[in-house]
PDB file of N, CA and C in Angstrom:
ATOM      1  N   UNK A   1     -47.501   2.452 -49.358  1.00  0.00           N
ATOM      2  CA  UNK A   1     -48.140   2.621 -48.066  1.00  0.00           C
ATOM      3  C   UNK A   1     -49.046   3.851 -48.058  1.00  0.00           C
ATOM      4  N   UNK A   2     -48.331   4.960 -48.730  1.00  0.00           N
ATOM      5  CA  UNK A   2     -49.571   6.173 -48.677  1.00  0.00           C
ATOM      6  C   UNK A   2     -51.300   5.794 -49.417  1.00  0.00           C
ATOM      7  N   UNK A   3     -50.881   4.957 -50.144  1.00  0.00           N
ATOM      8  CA  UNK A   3     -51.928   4.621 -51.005  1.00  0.00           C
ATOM      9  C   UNK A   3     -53.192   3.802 -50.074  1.00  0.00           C
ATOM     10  N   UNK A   4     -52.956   3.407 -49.095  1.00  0.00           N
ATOM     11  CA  UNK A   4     -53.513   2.627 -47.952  1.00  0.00           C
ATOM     12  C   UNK A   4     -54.371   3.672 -46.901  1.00  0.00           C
ATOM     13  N   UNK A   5     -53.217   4.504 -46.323  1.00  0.00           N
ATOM     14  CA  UNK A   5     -53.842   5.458 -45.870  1.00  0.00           C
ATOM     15  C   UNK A   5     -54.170   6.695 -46.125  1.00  0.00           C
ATOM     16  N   UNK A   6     -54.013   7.270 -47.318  1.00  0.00           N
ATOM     17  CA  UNK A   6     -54.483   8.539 -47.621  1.00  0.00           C
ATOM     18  C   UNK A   6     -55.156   8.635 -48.885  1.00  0.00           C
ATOM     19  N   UNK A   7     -56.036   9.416 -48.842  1.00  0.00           N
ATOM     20  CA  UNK A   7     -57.007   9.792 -50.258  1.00  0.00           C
ATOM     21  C   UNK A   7     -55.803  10.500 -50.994  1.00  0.00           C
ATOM     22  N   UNK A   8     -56.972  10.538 -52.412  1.00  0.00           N
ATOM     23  CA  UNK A   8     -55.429  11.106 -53.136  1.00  0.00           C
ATOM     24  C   UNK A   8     -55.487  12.633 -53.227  1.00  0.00           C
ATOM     25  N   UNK A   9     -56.461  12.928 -52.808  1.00  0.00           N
ATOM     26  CA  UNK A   9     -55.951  14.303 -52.415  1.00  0.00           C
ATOM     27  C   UNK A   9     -55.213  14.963 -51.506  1.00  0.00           C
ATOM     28  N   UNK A  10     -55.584  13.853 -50.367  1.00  0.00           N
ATOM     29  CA  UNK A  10     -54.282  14.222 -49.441  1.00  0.00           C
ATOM     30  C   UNK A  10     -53.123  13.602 -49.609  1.00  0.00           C
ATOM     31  N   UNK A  11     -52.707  12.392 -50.869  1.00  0.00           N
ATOM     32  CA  UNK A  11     -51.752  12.361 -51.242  1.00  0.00           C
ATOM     33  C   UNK A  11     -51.033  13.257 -52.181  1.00  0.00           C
ATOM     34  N   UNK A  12     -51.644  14.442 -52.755  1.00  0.00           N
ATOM     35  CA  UNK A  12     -51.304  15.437 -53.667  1.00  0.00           C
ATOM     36  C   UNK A  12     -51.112  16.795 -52.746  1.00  0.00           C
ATOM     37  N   UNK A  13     -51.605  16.493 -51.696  1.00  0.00           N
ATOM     38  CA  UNK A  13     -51.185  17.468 -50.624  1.00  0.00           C
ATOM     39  C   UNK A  13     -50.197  17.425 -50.043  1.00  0.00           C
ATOM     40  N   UNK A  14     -49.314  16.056 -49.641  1.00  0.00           N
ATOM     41  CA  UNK A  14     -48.409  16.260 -49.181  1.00  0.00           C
ATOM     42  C   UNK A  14     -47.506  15.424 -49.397  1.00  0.00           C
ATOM     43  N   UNK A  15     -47.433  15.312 -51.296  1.00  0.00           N
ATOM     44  CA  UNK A  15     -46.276  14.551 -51.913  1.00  0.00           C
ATOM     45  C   UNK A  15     -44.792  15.640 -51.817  1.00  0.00           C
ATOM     46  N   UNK A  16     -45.034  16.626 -52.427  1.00  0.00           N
ATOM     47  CA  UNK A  16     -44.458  18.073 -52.664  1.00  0.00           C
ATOM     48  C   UNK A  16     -43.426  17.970 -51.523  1.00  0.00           C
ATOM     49  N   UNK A  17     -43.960  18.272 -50.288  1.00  0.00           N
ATOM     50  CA  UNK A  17     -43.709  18.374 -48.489  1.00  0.00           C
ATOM     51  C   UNK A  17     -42.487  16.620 -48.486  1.00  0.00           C
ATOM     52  N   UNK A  18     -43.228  15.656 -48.993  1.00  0.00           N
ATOM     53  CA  UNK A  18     -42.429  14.522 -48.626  1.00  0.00           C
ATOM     54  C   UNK A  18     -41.422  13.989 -49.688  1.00  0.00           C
ATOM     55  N   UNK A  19     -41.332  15.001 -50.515  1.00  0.00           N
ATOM     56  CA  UNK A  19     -40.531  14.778 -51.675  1.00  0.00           C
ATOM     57  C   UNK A  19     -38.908  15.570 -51.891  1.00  0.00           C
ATOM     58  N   UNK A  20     -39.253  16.812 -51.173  1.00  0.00           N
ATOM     59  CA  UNK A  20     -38.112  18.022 -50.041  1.00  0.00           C
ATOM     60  C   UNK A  20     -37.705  17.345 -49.018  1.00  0.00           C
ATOM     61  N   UNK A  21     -38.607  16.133 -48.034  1.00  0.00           N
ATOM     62  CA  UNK A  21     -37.845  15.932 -47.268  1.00  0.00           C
ATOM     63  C   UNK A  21     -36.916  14.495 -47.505  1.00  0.00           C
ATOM     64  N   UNK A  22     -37.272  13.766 -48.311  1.00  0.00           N
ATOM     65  CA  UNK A  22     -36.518  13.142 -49.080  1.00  0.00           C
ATOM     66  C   UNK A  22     -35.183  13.617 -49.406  1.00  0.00           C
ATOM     67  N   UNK A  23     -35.716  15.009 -50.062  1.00  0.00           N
ATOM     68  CA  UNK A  23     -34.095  15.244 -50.578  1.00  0.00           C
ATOM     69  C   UNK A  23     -33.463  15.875 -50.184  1.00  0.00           C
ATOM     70  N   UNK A  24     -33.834  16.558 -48.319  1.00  0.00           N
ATOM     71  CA  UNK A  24     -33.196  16.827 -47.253  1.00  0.00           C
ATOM     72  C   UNK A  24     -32.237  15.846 -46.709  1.00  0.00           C
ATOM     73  N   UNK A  25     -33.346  14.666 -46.489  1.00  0.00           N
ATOM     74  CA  UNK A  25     -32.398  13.260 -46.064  1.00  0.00           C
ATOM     75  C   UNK A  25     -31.012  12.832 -46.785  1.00  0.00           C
ATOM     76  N   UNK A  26     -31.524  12.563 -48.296  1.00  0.00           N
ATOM     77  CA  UNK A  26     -30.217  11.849 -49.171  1.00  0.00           C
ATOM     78  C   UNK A  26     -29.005  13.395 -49.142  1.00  0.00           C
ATOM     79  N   UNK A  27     -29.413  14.336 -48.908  1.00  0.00           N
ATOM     80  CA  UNK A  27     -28.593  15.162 -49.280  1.00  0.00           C
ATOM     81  C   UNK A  27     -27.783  15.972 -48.300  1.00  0.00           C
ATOM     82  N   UNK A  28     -28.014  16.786 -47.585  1.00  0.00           N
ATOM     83  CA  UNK A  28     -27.550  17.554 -46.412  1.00  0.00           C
ATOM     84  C   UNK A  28     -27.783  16.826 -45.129  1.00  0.00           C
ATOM     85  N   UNK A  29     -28.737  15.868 -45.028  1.00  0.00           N
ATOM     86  CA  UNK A  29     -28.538  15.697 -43.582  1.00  0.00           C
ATOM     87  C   UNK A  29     -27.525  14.306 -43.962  1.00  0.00           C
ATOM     88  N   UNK A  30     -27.908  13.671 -44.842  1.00  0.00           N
ATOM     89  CA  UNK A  30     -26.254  12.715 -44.853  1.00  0.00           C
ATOM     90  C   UNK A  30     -25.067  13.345 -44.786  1.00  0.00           C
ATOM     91  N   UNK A  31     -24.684  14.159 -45.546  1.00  0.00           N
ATOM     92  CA  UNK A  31     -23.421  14.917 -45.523  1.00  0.00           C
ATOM     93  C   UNK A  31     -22.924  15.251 -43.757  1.00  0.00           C
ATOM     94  N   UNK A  32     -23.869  15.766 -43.041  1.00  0.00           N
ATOM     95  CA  UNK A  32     -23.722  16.457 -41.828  1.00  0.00           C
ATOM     96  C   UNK A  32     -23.516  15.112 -40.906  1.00  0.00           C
ATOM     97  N   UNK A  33     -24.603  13.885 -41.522  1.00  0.00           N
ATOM     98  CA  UNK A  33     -24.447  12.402 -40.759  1.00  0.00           C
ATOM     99  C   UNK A  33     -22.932  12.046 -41.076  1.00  0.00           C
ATOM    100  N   UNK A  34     -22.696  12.189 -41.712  1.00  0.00           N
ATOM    101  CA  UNK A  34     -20.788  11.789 -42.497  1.00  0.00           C
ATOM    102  C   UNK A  34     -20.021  12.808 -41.414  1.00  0.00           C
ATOM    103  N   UNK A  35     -19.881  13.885 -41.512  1.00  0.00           N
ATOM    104  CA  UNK A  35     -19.577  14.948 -40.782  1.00  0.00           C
ATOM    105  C   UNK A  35     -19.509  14.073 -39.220  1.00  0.00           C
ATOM    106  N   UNK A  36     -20.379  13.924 -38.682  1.00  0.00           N
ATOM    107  CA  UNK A  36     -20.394  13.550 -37.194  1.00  0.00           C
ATOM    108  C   UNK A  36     -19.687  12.237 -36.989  1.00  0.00           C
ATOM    109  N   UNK A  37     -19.828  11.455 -37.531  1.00  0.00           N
ATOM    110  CA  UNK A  37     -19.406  10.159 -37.453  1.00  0.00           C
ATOM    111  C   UNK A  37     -17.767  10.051 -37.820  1.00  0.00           C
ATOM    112  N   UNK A  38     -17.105  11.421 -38.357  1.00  0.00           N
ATOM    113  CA  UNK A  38     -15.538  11.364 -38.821  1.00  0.00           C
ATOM    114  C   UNK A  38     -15.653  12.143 -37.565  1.00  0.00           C
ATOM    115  N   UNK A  39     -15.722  13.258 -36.665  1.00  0.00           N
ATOM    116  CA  UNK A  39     -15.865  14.163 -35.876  1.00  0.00           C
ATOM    117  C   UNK A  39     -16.347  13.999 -34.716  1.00  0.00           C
ATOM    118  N   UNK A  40     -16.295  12.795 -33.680  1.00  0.00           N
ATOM    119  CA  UNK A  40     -16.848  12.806 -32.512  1.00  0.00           C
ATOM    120  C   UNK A  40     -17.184  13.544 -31.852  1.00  0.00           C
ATOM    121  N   UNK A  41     -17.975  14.214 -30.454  1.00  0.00           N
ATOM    122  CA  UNK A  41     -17.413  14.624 -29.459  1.00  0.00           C
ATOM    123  C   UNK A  41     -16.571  14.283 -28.895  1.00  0.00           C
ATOM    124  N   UNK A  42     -15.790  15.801 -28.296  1.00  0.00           N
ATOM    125  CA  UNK A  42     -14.486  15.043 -27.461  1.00  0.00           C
ATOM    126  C   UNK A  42     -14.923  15.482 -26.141  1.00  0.00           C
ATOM    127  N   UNK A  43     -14.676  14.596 -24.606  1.00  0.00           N
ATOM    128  CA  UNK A  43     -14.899  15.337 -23.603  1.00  0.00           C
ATOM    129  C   UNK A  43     -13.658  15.958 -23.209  1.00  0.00           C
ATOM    130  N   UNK A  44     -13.371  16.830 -22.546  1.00  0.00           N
ATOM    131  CA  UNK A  44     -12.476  17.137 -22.216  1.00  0.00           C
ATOM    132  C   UNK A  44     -12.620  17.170 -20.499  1.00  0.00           C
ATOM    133  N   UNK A  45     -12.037  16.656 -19.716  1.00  0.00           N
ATOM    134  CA  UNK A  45     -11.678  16.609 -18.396  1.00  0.00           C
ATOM    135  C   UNK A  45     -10.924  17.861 -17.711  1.00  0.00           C
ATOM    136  N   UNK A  46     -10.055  18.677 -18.271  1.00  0.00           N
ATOM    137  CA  UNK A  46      -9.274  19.336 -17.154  1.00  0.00           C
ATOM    138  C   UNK A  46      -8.937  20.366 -18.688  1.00  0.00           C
ATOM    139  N   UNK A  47      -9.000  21.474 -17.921  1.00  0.00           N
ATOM    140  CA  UNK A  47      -8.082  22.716 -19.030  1.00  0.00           C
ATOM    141  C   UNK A  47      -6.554  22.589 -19.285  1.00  0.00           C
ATOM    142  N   UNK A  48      -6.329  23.548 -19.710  1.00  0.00           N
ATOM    143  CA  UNK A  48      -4.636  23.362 -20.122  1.00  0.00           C
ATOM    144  C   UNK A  48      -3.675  23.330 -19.100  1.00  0.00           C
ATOM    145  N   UNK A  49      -4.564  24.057 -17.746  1.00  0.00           N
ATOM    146  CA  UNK A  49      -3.911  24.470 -16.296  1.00  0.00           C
ATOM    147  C   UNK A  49      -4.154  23.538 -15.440  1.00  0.00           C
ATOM    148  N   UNK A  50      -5.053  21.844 -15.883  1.00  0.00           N
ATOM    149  CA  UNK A  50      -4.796  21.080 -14.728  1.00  0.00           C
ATOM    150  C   UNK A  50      -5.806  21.472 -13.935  1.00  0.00           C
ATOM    151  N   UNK A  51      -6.849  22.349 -13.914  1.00  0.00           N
ATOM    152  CA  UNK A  51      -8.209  22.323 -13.376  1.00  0.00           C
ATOM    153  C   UNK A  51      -9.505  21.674 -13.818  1.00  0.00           C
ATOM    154  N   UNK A  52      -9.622  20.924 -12.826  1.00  0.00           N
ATOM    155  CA  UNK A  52     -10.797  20.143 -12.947  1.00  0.00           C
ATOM    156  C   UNK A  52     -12.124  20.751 -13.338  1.00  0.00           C
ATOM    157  N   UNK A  53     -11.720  20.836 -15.128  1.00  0.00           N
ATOM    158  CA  UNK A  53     -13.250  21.647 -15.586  1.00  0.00           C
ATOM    159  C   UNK A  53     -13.319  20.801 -16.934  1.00  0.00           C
ATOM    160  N   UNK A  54     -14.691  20.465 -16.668  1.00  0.00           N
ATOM    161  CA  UNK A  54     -15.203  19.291 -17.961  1.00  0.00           C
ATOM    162  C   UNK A  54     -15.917  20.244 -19.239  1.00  0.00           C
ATOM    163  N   UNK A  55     -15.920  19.966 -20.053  1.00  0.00           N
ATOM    164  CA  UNK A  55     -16.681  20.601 -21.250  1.00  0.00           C
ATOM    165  C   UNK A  55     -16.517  19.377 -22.301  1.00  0.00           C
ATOM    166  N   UNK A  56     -17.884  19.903 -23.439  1.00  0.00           N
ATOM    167  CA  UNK A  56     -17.593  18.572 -24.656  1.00  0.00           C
ATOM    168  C   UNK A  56     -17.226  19.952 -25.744  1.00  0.00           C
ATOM    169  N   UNK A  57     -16.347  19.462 -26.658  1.00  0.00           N
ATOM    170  CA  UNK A  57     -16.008  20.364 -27.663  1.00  0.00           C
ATOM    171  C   UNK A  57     -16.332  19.360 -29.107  1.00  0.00           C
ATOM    172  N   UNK A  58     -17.446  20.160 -29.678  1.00  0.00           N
ATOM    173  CA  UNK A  58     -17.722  19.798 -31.242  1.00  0.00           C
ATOM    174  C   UNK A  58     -17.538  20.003 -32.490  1.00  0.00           C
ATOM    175  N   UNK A  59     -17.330  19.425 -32.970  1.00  0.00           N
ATOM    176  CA  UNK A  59     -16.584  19.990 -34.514  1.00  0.00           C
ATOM    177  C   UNK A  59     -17.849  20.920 -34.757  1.00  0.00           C
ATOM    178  N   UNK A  60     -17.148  22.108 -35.521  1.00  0.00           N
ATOM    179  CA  UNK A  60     -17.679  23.591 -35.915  1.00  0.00           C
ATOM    180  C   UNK A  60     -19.041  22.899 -36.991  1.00  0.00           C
ATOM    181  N   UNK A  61     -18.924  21.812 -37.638  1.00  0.00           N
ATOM    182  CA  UNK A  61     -19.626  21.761 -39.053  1.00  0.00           C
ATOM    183  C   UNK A  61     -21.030  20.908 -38.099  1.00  0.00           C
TER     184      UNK A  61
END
């Protein structure tokens, strides 16, 4: 598809840029996607005292 729309200089411009974010994707942001999906938010409705106070609590990672 780049080959369609971009010259190849601007494909040499911003292979580098799309080649990091590639291996942003397969790498850390899957891990963190794994992470969330074992780790819901939880809402929480009422504190430990039975007062009506809502908050969402998220896993630290």
């Amino acid at each position: 598809m780049l080959d369609l729309y971009l010259t190849p200089q601007e494909r040499a411009h911003f292979w580098p840029h799309l080649d990091r974010l590639g291996a942003l994707a397969g790498g850390d942001l899957d891990r963190w996607a794994d992470l969330a999906d074992k780790h819901p938010p939880v809402l929480h409705n009422r504190d430990r005292f039975g007062r009506d106070v809502q908050w969402i609590e998220h896993h630290p990672a």
